[in-house]
Every structure is written in structure tokens, then in C-alpha cells.
PDB file of N, CA and C in Angstrom:
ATOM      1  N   UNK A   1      45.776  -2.742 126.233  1.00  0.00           N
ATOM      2  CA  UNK A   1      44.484  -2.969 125.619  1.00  0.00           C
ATOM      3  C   UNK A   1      43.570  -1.780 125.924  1.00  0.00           C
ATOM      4  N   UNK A   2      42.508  -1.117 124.969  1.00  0.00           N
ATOM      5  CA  UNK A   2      41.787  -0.803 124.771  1.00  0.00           C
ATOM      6  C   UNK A   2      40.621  -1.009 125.827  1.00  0.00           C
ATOM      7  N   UNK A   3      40.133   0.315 126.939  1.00  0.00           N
ATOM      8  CA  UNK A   3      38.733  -0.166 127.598  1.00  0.00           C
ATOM      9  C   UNK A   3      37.465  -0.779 126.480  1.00  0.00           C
ATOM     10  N   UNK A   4      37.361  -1.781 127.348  1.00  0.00           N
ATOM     11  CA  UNK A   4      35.930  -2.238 126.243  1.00  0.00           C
ATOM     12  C   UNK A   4      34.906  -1.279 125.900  1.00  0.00           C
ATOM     13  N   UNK A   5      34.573  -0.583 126.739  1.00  0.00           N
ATOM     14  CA  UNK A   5      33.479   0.956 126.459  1.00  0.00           C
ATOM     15  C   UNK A   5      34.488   1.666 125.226  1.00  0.00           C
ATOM     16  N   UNK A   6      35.242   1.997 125.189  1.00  0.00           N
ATOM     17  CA  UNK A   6      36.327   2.875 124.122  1.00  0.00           C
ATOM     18  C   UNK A   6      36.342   1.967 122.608  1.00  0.00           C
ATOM     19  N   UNK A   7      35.835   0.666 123.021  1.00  0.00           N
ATOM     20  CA  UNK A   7      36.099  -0.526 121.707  1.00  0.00           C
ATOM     21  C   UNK A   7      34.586  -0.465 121.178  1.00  0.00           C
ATOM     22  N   UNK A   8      33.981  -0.422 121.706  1.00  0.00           N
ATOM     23  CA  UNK A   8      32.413  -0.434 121.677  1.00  0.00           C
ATOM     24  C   UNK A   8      32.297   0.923 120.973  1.00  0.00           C
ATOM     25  N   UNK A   9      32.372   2.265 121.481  1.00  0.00           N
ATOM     26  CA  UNK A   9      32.016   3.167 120.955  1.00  0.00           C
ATOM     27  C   UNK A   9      32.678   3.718 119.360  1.00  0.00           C
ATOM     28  N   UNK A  10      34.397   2.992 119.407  1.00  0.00           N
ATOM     29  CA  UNK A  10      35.066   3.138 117.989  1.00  0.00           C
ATOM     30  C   UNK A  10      33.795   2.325 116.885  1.00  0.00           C
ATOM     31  N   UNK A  11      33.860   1.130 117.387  1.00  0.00           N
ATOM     32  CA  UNK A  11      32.680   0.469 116.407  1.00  0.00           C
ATOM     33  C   UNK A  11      31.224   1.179 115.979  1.00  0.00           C
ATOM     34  N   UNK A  12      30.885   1.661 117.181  1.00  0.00           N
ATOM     35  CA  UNK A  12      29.839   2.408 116.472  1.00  0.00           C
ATOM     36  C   UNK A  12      29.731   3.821 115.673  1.00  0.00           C
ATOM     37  N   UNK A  13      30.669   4.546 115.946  1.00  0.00           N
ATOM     38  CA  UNK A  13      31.325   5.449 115.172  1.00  0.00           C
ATOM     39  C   UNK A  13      31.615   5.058 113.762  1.00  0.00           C
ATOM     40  N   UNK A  14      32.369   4.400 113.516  1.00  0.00           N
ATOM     41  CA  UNK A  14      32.750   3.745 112.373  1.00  0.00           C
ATOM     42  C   UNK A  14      31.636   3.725 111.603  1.00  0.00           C
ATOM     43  N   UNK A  15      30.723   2.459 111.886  1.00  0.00           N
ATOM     44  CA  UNK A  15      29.073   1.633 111.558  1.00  0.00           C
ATOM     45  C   UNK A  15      28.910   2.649 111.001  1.00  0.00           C
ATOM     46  N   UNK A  16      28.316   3.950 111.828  1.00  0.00           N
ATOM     47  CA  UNK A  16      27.291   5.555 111.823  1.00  0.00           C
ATOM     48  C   UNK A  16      28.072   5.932 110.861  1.00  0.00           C
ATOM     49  N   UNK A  17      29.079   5.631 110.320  1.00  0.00           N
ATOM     50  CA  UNK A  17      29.194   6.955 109.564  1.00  0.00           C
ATOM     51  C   UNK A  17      29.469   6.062 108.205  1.00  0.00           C
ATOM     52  N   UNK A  18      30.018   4.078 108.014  1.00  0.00           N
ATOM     53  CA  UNK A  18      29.081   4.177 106.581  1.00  0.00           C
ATOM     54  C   UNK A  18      28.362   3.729 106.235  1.00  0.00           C
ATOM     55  N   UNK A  19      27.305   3.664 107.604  1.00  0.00           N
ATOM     56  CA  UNK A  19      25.769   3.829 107.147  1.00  0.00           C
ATOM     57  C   UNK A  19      25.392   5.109 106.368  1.00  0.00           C
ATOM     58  N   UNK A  20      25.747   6.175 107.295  1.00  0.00           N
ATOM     59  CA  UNK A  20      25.620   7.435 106.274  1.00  0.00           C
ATOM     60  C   UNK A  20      26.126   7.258 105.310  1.00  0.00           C
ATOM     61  N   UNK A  21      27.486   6.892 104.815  1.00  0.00           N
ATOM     62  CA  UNK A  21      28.393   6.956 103.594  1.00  0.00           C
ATOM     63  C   UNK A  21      27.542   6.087 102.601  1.00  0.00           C
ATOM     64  N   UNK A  22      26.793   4.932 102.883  1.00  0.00           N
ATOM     65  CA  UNK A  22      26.403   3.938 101.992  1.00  0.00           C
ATOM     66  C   UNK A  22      24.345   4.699 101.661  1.00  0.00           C
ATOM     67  N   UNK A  23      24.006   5.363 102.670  1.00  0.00           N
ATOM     68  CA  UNK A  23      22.873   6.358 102.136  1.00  0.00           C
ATOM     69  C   UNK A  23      23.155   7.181 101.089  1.00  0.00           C
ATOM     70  N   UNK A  24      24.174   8.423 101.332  1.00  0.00           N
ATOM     71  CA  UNK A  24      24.648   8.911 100.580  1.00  0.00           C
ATOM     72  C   UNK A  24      24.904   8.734  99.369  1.00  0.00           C
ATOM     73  N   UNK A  25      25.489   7.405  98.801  1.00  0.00           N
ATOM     74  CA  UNK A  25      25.824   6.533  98.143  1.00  0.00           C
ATOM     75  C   UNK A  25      24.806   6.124  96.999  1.00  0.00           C
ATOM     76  N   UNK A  26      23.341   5.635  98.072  1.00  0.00           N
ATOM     77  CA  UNK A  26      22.793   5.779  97.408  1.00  0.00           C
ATOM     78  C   UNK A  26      21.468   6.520  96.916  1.00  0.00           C
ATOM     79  N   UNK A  27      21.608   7.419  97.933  1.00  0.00           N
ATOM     80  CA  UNK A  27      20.544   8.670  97.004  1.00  0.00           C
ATOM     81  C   UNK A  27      21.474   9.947  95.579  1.00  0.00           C
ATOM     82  N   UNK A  28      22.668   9.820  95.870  1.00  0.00           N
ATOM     83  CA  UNK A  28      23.552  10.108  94.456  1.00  0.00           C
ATOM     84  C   UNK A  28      23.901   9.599  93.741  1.00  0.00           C
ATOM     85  N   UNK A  29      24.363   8.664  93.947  1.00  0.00           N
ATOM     86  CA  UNK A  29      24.927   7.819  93.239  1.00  0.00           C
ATOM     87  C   UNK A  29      24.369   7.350  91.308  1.00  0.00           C
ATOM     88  N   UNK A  30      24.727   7.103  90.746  1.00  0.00           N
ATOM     89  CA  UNK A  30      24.343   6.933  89.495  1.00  0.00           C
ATOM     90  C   UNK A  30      23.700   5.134  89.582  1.00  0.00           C
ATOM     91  N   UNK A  31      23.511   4.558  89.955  1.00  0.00           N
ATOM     92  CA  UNK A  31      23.244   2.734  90.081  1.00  0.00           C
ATOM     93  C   UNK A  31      21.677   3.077  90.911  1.00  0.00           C
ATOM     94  N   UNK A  32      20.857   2.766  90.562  1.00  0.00           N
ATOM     95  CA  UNK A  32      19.795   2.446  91.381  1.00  0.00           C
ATOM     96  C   UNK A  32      19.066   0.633  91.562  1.00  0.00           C
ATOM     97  N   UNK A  33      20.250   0.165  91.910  1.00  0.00           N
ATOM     98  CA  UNK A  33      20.208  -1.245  92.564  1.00  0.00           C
ATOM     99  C   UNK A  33      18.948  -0.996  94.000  1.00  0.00           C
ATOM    100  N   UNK A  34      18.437  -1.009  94.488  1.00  0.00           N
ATOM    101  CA  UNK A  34      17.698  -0.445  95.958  1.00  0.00           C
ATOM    102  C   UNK A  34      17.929  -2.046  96.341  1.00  0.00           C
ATOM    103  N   UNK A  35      17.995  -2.830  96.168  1.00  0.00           N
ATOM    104  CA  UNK A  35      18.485  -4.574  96.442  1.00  0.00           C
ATOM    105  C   UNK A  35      19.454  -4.302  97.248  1.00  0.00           C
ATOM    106  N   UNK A  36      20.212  -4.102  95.876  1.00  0.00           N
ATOM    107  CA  UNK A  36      21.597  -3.989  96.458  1.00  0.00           C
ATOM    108  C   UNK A  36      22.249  -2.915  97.583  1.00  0.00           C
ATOM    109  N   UNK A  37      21.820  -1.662  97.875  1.00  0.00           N
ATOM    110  CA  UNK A  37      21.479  -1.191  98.750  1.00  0.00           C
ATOM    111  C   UNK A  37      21.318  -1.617 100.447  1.00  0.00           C
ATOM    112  N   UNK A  38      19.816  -1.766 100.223  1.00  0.00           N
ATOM    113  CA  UNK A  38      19.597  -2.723 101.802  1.00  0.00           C
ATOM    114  C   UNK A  38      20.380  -3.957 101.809  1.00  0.00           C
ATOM    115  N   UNK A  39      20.873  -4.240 100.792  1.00  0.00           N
ATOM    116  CA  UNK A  39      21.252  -5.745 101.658  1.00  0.00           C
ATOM    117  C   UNK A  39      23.125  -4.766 102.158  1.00  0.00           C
ATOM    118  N   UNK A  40      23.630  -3.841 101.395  1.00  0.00           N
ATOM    119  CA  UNK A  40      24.414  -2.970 101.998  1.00  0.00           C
ATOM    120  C   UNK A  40      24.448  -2.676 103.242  1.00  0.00           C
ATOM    121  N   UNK A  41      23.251  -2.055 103.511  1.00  0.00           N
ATOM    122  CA  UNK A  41      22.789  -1.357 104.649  1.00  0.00           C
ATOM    123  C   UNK A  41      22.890  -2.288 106.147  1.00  0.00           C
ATOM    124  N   UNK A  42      21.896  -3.251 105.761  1.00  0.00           N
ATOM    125  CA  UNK A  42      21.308  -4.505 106.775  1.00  0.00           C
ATOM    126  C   UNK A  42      22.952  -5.006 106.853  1.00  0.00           C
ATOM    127  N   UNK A  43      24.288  -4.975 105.826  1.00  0.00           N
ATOM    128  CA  UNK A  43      25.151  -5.870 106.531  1.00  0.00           C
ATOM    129  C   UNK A  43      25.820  -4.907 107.274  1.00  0.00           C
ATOM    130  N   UNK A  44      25.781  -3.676 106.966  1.00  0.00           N
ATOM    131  CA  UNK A  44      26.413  -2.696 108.301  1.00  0.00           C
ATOM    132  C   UNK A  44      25.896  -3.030 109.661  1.00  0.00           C
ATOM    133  N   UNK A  45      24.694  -2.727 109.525  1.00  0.00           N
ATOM    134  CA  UNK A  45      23.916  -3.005 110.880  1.00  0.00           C
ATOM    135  C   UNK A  45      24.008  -4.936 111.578  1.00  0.00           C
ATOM    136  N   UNK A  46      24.415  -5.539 111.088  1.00  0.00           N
ATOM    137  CA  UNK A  46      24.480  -6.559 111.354  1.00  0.00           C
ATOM    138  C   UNK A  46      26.262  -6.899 111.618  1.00  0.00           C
ATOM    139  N   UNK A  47      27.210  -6.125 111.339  1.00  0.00           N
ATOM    140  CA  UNK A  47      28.477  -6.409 111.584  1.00  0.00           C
ATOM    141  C   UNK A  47      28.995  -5.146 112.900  1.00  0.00           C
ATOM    142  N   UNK A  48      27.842  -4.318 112.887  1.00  0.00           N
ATOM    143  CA  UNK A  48      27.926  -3.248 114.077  1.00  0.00           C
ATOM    144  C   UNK A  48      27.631  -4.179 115.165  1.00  0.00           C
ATOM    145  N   UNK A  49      26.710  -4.803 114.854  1.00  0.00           N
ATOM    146  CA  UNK A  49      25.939  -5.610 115.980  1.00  0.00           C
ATOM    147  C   UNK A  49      26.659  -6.995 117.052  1.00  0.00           C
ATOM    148  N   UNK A  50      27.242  -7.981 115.494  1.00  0.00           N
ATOM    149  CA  UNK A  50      28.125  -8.973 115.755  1.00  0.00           C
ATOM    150  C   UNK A  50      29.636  -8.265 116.724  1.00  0.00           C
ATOM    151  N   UNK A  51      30.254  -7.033 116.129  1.00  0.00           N
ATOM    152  CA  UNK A  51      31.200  -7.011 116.921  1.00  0.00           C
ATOM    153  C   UNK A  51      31.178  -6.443 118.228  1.00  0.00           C
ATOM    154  N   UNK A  52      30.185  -5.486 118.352  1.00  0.00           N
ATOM    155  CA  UNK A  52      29.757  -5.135 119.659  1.00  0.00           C
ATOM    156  C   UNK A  52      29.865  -6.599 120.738  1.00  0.00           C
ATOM    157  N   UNK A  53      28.778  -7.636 120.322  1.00  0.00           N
ATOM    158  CA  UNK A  53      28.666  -8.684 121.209  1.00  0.00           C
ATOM    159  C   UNK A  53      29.837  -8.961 121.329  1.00  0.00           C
ATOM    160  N   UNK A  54      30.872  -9.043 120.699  1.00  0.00           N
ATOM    161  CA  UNK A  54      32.060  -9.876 120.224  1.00  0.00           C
ATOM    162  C   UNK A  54      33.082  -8.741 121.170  1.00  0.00           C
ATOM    163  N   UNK A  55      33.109  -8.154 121.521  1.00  0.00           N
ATOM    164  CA  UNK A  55      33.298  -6.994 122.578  1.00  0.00           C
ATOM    165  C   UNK A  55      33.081  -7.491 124.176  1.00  0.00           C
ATOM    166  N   UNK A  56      31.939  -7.809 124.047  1.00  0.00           N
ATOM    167  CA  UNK A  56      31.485  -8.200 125.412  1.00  0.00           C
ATOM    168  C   UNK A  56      32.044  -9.387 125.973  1.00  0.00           C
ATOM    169  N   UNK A  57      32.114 -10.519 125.329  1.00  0.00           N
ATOM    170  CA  UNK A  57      32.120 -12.179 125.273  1.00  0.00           C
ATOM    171  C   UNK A  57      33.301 -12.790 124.330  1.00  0.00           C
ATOM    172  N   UNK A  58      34.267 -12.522 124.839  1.00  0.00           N
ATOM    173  CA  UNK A  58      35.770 -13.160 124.140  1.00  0.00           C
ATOM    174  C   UNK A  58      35.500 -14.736 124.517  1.00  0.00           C
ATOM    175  N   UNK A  59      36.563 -15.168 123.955  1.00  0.00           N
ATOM    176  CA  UNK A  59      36.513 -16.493 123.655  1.00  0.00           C
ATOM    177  C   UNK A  59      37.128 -17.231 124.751  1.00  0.00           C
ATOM    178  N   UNK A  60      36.727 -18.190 124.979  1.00  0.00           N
ATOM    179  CA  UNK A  60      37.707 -18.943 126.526  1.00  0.00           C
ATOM    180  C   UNK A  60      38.725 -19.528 125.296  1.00  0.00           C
ATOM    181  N   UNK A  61      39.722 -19.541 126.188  1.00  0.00           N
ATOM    182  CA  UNK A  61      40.913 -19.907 125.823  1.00  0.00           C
ATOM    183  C   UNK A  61      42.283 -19.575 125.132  1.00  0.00           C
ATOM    184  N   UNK A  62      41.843 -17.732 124.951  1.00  0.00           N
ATOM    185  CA  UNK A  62      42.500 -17.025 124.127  1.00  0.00           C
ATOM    186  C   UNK A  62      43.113 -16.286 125.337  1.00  0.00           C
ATOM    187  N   UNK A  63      43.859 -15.725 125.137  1.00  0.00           N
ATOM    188  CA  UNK A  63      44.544 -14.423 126.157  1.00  0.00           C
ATOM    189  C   UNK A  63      43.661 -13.203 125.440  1.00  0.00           C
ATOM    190  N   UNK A  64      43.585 -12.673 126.728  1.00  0.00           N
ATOM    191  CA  UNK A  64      42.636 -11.120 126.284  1.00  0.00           C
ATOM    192  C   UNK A  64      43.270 -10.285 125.455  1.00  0.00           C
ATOM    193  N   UNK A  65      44.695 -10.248 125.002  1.00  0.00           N
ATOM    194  CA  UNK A  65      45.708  -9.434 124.295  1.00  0.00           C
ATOM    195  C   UNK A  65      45.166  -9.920 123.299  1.00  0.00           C
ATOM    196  N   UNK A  66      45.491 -11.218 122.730  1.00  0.00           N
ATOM    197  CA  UNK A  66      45.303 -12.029 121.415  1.00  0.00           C
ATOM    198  C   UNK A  66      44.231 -11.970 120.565  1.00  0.00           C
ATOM    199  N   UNK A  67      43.213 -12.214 122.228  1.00  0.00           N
ATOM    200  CA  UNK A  67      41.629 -11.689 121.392  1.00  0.00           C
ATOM    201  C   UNK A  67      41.245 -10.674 120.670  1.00  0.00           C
ATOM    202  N   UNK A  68      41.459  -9.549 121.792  1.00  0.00           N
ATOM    203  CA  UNK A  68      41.501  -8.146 121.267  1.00  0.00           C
ATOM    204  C   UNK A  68      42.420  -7.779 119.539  1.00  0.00           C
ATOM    205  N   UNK A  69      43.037  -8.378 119.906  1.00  0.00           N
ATOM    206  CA  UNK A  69      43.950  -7.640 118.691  1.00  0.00           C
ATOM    207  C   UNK A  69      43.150  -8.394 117.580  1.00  0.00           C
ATOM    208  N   UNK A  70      42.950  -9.635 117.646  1.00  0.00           N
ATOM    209  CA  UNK A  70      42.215 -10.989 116.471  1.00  0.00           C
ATOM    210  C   UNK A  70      41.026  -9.967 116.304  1.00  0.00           C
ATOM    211  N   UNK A  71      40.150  -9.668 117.455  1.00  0.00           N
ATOM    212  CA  UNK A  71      39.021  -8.524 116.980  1.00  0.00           C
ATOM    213  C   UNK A  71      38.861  -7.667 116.232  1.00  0.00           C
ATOM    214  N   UNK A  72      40.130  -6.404 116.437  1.00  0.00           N
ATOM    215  CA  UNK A  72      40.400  -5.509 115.350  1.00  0.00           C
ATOM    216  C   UNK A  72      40.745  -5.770 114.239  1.00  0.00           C
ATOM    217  N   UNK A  73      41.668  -7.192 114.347  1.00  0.00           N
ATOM    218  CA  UNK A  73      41.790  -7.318 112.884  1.00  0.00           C
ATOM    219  C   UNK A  73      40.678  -7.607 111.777  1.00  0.00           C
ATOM    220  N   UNK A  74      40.173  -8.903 112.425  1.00  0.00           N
ATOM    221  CA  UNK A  74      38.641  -8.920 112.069  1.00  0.00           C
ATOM    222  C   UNK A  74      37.810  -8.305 111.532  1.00  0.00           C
ATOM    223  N   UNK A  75      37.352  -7.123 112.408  1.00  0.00           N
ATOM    224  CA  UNK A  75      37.099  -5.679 112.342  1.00  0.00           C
ATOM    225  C   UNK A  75      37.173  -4.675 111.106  1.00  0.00           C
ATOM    226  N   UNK A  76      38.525  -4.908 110.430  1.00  0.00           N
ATOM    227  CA  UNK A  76      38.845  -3.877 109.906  1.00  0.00           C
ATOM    228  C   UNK A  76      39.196  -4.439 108.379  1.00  0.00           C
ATOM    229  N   UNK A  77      38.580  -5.815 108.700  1.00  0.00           N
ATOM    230  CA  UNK A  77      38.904  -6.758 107.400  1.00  0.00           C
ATOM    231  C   UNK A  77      37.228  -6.499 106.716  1.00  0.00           C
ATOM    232  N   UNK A  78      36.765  -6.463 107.711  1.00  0.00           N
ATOM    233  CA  UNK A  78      35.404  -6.224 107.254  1.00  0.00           C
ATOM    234  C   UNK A  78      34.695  -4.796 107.339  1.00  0.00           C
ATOM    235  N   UNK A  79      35.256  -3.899 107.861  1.00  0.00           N
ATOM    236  CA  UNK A  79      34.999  -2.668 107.117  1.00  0.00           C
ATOM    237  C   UNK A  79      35.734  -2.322 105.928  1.00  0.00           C
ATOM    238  N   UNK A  80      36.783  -3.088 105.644  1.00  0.00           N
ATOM    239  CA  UNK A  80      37.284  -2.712 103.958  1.00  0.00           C
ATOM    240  C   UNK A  80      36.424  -3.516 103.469  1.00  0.00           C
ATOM    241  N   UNK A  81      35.895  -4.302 103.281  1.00  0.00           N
ATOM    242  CA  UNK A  81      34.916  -4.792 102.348  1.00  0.00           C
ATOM    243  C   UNK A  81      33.886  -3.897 102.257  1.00  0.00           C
ATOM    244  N   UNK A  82      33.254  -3.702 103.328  1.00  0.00           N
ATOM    245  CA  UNK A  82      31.918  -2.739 102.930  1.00  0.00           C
ATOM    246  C   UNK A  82      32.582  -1.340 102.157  1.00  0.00           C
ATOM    247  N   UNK A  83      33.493  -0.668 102.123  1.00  0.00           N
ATOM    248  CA  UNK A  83      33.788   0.063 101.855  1.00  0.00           C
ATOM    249  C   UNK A  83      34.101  -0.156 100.237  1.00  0.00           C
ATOM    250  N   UNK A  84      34.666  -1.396  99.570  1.00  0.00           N
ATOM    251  CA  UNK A  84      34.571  -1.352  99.107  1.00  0.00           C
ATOM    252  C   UNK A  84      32.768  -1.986  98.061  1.00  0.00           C
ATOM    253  N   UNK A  85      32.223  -2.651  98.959  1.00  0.00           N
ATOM    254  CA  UNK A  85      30.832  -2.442  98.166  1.00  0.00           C
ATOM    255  C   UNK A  85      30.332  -1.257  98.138  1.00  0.00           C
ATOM    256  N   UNK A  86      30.571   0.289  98.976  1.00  0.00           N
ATOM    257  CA  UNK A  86      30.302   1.206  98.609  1.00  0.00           C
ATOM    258  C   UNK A  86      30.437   2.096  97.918  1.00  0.00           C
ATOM    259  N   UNK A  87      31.727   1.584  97.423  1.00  0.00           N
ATOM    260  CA  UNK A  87      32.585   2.087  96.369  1.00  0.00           C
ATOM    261  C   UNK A  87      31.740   1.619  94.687  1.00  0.00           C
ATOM    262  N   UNK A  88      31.338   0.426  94.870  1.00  0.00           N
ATOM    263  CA  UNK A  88      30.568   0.116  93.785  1.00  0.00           C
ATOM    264  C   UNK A  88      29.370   0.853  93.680  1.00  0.00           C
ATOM    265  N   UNK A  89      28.520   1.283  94.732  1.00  0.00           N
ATOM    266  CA  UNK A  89      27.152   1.645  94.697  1.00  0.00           C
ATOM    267  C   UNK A  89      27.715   3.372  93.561  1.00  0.00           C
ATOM    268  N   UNK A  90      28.529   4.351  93.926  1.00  0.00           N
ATOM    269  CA  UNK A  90      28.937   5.060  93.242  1.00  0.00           C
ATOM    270  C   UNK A  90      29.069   5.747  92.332  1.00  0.00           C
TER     271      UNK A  90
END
């Protein structure tokens, strides 16, 4: 397993950069939704946030292997989504 500081900082790495990607997104982009946008934005910052905690405070009753791994998967289920709402902003 992964140090929790090393799990923490992948997540925010990630977040930072498509927050940038979803700015980007939309100061070029051809769609001027600005709705649709922040509510983009606000769910980055709000799934940066959730998994961080979710980092800290595993679940009783799980093995720390199980958790961890259930995390990333988690994780990475929900950065393909944003990725693909950023794909729409486009």
C-alpha cells in the first residue's frame, strides 16, 4: 500500500490539473454554458475534498488493502467522468 501522504498528494495533483484543464476548457472552448462550468469546477473541488478525507478515515471493518484499493477505484471512476464532462465543455 501506498503512504497516505503519497495518496493525498496523487489526488491533489490530479484535482490541480483538471481544474486547470476544465478553466482552460472554458475560456476556449466554443460552449459558453458559465452554469455549466462552475457546477464543473465546484464538483472538482468537492471530489478533491471528499477523497482526501476518505484518505484519512477508512472504514471499520474493511482491511486496509481492500479499502485502499476500493479508494482508487472509486477515485478513478470519478475522474473519468469529469473528464469526460470536460470533454463536452470543448
Amino acid at each position: 500500500m501506498a503512504k497516505k501522504r503519497d495518496l493525498k498528494q496523487t489526488i491533489n495533483y490530479v484535482c490541480s490539473d483538471l481544474f486547470a484543464e476544465g478553466v482552460a476548457a472554458s475560456l476556449y472552448g466554443t460552449a459558453n454554458n458559465e452554469e455549466a462550468v462552475n457546477n464543473l469546477l465546484s464538483s472538482i473541488i468537492v471530489t478533491r475534498n471528499d477523497f482526501v478525507k476518505r484518505v484519512s478515515h477508512p472504514e471499520p471493518g474493511m482491511t486496509a488493502h481492500e479499502y485502499y484499493r476500493q479508494l482508487i477505484s472509486d477515485f478513478n471512476q470519478r475522474i473519468n467522468e469529469i473528464i469526460d464532462q470536460i470533454g463536452t465543455l470543448a
